[in-house]
Each structure stands twice: as structure tokens, then as C-alpha cells.
N, C-alpha and C. Protein backbone atom coordinates (compact mmCIF):
# COMPACT_ATOMS: atom_id res chain seq x y z
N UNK A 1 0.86 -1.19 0.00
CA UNK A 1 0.00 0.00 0.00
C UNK A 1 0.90 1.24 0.00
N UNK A 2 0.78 2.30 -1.04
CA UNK A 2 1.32 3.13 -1.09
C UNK A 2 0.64 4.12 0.11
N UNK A 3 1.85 5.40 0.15
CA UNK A 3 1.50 6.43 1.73
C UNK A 3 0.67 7.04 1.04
N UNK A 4 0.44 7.49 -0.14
CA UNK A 4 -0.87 8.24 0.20
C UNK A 4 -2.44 7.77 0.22
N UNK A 5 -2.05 5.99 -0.20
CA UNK A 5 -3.44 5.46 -0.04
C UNK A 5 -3.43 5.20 1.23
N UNK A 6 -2.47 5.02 2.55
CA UNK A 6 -3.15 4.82 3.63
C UNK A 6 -2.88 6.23 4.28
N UNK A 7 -3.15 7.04 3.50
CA UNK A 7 -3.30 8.30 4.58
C UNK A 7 -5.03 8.41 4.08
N UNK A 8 -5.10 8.13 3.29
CA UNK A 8 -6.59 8.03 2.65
C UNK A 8 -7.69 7.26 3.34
N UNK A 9 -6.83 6.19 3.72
CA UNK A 9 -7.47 4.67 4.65
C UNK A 9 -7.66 5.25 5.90
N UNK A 10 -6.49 5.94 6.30
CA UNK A 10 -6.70 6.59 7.70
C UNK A 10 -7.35 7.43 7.79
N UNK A 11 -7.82 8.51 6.86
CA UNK A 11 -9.11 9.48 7.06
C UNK A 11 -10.02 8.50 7.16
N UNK A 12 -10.73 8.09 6.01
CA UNK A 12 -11.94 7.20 6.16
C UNK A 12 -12.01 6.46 7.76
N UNK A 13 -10.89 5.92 7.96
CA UNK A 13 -11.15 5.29 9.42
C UNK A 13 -11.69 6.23 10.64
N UNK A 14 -10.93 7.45 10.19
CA UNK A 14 -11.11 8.17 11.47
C UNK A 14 -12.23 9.23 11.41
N UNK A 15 -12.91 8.90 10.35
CA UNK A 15 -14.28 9.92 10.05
C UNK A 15 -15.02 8.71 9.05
N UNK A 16 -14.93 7.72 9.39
CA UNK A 16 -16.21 6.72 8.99
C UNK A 16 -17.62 7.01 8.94
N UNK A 17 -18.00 7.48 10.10
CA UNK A 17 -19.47 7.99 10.24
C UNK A 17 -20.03 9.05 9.36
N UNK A 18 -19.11 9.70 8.83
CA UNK A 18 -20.20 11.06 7.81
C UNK A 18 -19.26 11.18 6.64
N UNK A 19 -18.02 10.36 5.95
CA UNK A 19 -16.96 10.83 5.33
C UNK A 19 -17.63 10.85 4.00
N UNK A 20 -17.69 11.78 3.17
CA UNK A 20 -18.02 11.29 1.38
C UNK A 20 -16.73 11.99 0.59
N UNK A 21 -16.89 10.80 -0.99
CA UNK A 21 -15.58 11.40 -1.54
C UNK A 21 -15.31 12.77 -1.65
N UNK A 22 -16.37 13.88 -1.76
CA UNK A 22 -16.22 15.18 -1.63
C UNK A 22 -15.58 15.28 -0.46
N UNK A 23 -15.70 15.08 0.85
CA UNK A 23 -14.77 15.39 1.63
C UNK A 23 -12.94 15.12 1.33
N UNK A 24 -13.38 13.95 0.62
CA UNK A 24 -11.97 13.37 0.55
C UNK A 24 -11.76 14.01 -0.78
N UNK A 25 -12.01 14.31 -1.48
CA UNK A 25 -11.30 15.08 -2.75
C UNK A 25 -10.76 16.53 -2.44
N UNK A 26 -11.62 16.83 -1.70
CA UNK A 26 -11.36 18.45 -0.82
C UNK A 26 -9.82 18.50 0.35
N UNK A 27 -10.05 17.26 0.79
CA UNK A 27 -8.95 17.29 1.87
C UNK A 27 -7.65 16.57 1.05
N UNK A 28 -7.79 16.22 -0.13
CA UNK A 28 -6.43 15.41 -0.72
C UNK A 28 -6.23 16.23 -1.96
N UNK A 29 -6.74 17.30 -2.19
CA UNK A 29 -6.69 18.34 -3.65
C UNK A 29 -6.63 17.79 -4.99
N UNK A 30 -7.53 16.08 -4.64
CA UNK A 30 -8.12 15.42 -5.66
C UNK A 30 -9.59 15.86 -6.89
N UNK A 31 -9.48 15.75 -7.62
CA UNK A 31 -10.81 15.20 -8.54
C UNK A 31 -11.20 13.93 -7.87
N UNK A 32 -12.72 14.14 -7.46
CA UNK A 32 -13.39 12.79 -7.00
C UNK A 32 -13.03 11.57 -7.76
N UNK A 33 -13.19 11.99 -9.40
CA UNK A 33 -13.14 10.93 -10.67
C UNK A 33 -11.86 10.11 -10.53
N UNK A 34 -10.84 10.80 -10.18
CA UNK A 34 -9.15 10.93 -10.31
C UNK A 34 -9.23 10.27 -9.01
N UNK A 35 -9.56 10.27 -7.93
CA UNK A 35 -9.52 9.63 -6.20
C UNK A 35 -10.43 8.48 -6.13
N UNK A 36 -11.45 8.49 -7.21
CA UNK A 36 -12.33 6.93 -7.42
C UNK A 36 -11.46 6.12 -7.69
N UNK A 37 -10.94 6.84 -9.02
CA UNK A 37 -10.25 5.91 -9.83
C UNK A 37 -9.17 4.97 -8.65
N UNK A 38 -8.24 6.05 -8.82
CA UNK A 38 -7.17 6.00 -7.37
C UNK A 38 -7.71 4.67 -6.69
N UNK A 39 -8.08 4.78 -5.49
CA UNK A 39 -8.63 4.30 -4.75
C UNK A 39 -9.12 2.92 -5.41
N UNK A 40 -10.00 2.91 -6.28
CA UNK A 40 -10.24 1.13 -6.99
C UNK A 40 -8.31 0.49 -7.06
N UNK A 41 -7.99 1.47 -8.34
CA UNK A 41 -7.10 1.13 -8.46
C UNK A 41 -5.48 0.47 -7.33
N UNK A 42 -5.26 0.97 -6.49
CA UNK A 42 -4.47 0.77 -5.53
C UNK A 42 -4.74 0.29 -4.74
N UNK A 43 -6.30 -0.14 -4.17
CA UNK A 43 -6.71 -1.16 -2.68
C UNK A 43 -7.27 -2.45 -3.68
N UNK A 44 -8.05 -2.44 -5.14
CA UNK A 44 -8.73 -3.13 -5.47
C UNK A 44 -10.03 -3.24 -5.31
N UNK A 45 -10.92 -2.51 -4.25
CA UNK A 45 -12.44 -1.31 -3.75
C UNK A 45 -12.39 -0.27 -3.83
N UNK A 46 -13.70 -0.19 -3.87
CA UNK A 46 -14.46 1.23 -3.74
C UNK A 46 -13.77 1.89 -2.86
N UNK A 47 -14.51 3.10 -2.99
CA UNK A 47 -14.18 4.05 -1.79
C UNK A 47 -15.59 3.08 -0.96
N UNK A 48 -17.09 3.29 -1.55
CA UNK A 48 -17.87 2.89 -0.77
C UNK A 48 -17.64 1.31 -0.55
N UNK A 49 -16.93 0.74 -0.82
CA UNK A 49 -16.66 -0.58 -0.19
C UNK A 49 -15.79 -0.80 1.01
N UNK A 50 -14.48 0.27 0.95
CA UNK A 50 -14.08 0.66 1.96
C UNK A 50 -14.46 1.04 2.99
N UNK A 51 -15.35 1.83 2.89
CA UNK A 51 -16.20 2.83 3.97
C UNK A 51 -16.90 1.59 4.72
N UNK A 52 -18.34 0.71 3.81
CA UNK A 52 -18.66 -0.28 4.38
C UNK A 52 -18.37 -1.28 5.45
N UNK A 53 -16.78 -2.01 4.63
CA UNK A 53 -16.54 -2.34 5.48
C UNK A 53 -16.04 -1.78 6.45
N UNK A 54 -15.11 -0.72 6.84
CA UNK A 54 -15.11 -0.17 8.21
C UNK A 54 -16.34 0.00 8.88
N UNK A 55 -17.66 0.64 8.38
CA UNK A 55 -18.91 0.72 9.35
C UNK A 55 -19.08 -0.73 9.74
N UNK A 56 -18.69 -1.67 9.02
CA UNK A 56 -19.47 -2.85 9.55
C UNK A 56 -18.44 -3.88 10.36
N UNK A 57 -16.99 -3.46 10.53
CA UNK A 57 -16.26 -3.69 11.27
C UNK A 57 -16.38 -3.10 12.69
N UNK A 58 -16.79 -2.10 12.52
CA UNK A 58 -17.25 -1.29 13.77
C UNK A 58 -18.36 -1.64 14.87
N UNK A 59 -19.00 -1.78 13.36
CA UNK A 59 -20.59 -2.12 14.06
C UNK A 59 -20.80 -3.60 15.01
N UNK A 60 -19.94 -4.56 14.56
CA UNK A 60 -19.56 -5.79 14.52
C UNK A 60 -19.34 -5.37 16.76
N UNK A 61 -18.17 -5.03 16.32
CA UNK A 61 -17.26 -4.64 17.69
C UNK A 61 -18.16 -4.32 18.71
N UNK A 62 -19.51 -3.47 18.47
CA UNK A 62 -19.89 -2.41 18.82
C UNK A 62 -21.45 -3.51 19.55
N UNK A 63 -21.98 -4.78 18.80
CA UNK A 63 -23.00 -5.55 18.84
C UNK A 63 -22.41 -6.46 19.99
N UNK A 64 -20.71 -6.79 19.90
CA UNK A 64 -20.44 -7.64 20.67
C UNK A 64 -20.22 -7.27 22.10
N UNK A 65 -19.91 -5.82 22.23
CA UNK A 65 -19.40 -5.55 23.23
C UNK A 65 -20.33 -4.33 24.16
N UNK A 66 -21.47 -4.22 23.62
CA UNK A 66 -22.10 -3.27 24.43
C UNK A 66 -23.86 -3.61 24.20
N UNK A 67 -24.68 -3.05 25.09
CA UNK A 67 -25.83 -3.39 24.83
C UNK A 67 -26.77 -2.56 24.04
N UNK A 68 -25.99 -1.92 23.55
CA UNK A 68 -26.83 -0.42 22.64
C UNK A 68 -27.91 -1.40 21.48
N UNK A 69 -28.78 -0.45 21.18
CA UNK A 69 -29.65 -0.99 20.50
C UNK A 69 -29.29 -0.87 19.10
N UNK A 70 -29.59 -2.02 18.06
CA UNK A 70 -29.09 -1.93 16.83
C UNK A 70 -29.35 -0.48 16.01
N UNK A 71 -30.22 0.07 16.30
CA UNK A 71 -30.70 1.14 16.12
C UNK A 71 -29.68 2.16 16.24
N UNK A 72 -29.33 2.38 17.46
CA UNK A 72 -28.72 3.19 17.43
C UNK A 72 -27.04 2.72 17.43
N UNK A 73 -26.47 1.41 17.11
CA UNK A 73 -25.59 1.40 16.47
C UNK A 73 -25.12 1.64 15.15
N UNK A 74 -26.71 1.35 14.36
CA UNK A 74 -26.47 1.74 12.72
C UNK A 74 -26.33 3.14 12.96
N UNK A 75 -27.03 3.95 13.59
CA UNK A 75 -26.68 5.36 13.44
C UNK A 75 -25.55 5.85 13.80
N UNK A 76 -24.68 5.20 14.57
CA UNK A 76 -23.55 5.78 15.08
C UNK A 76 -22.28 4.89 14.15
N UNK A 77 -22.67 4.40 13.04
CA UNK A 77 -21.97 3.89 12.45
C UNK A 77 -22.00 4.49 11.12
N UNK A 78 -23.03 5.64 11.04
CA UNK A 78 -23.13 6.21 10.42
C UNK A 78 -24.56 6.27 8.85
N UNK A 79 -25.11 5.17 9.63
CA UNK A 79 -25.96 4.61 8.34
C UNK A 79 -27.83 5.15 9.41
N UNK A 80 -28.53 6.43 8.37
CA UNK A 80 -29.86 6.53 9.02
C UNK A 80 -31.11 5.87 8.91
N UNK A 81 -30.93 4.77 8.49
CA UNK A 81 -31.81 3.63 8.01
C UNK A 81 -31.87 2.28 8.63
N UNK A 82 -31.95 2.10 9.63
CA UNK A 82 -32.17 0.48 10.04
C UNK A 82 -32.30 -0.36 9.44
N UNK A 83 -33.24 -0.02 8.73
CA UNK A 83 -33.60 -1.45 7.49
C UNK A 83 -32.23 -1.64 6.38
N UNK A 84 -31.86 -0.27 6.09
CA UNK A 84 -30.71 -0.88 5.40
C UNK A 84 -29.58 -0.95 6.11
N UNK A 85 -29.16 -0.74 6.95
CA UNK A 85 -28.15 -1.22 8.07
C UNK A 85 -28.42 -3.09 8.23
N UNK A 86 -29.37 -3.29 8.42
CA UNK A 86 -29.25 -4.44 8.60
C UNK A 86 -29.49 -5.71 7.24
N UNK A 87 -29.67 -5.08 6.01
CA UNK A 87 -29.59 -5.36 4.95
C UNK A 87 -28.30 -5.87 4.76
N UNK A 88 -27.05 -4.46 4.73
CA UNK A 88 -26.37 -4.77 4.34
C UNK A 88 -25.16 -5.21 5.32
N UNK A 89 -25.70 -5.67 6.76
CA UNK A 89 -24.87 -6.37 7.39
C UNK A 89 -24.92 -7.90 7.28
N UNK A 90 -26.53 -7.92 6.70
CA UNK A 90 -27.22 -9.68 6.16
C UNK A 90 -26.23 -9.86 5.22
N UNK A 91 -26.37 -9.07 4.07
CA UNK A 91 -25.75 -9.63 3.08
C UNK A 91 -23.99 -9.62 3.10
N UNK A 92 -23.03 -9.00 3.96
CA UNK A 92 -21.70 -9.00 4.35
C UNK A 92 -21.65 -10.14 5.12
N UNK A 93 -22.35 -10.51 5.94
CA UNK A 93 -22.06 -11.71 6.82
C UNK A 93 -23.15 -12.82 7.00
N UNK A 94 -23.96 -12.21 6.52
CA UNK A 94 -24.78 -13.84 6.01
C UNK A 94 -25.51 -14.17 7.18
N UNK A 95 -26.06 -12.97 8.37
CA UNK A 95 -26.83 -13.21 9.85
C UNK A 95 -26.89 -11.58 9.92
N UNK A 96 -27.82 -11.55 10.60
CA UNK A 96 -28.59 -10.37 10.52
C UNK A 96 -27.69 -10.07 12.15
N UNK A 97 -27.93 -8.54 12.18
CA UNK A 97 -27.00 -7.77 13.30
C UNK A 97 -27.73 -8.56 14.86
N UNK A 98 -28.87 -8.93 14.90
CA UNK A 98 -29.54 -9.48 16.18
C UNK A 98 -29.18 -10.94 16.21
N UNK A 99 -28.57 -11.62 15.35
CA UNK A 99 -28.62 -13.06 15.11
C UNK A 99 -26.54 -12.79 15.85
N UNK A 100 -26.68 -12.29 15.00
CA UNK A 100 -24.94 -11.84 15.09
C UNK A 100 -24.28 -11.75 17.20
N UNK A 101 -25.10 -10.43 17.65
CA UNK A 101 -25.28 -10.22 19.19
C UNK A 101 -25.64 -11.82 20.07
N UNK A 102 -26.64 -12.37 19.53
CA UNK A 102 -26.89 -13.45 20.23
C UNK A 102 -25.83 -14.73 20.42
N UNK A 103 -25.17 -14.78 19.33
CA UNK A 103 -24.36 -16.03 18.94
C UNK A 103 -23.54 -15.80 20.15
N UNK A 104 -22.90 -17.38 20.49
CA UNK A 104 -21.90 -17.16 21.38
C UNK A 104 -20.95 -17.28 20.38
């Protein structure tokens, strides 16, 4: 991984919850088109695949280790939709975020 794709990795990590490529084209004196590209090109994902999985790495952490309600973990993971929060944690891991909490 080249340094300026994980200085890139490291924004997204550290502003997961609200980050869009406009932010990141603004803060890297990129063209979005030129930082898409980028970005496929040098990790092999999206930017929004990236992003994903960090929210849902998070979210993961976040189901196992505290009793917050899924609800308001999708929101603090950055996603305002429940239904698709838990859509697309079904379809990343194949168990829905309540199936996920329960498992030992």
C-alpha cells in the first residue's frame, strides 16, 4: 500500500461515520473521478466498499461488546436507516446484526 493510499485509509477510518468522496477530494486536492479511480485502483475497492466495510467492522465490535440498540448502532456507524443497516450487514455476513449479538 502506497502512503498516500493509507493516509486516505486513515481518514476514512477516522471519520467513517459522515466521510463522502467530496470530503476526501477536498482534503487530498483530488478530482473525486481521479480519487475513485485512485482508490479502486491501488486497494482493489471502492471508496464505498471501503467505507462499508469499516462501518461494519465497527458495528460488529460495537453488537459484541455493548448493549446499545441496533438502532442506534447503525446510526452511530453512520448509516440513518435500520432497514438498510441491517440489509447490508445480512448480506456481508450472512446473519442479521440481532442473530450476530446473540451467537456465542
Amino acid at each position: 500500500m502506497d502512503e498516500r493510499l493509507l493516509e486516505i485509509t486513515n481518514y476514512i477510518y477516522a471519520n467513517y461515520k459522515d466521510v463522502t468522496l467530496d470530503d476526501l477530494s477536498e482534503k487530498f486536492f483530488l478530482s473525486k473521478p481521479y480519487l475513485s479511480k485512485y482508490i479502486r485502483e491501488k486497494s482493489g475497492m471502492t471508496f464505498g466498499d471501503i467505507l462499508k466495510k469499516i462501518r461494519m467492522k465497527k458495528a460488529r465490535a460495537m453488537l459484541k461488546g455493548s448493549s446499545a440498540t441496533v438502532e442506534s448502532i447503525a446510526e452511530s456507524v453512520g448509516y440513518q436507516n435500520v432497514e438498510h443497516f441491517n440489509r447490508v450487514f445480512k448480506k456481508m455476513y450472512n446473519i442479521t446484526p440481532v442473530q450476530y449479538r446473540n451467537r456465542k
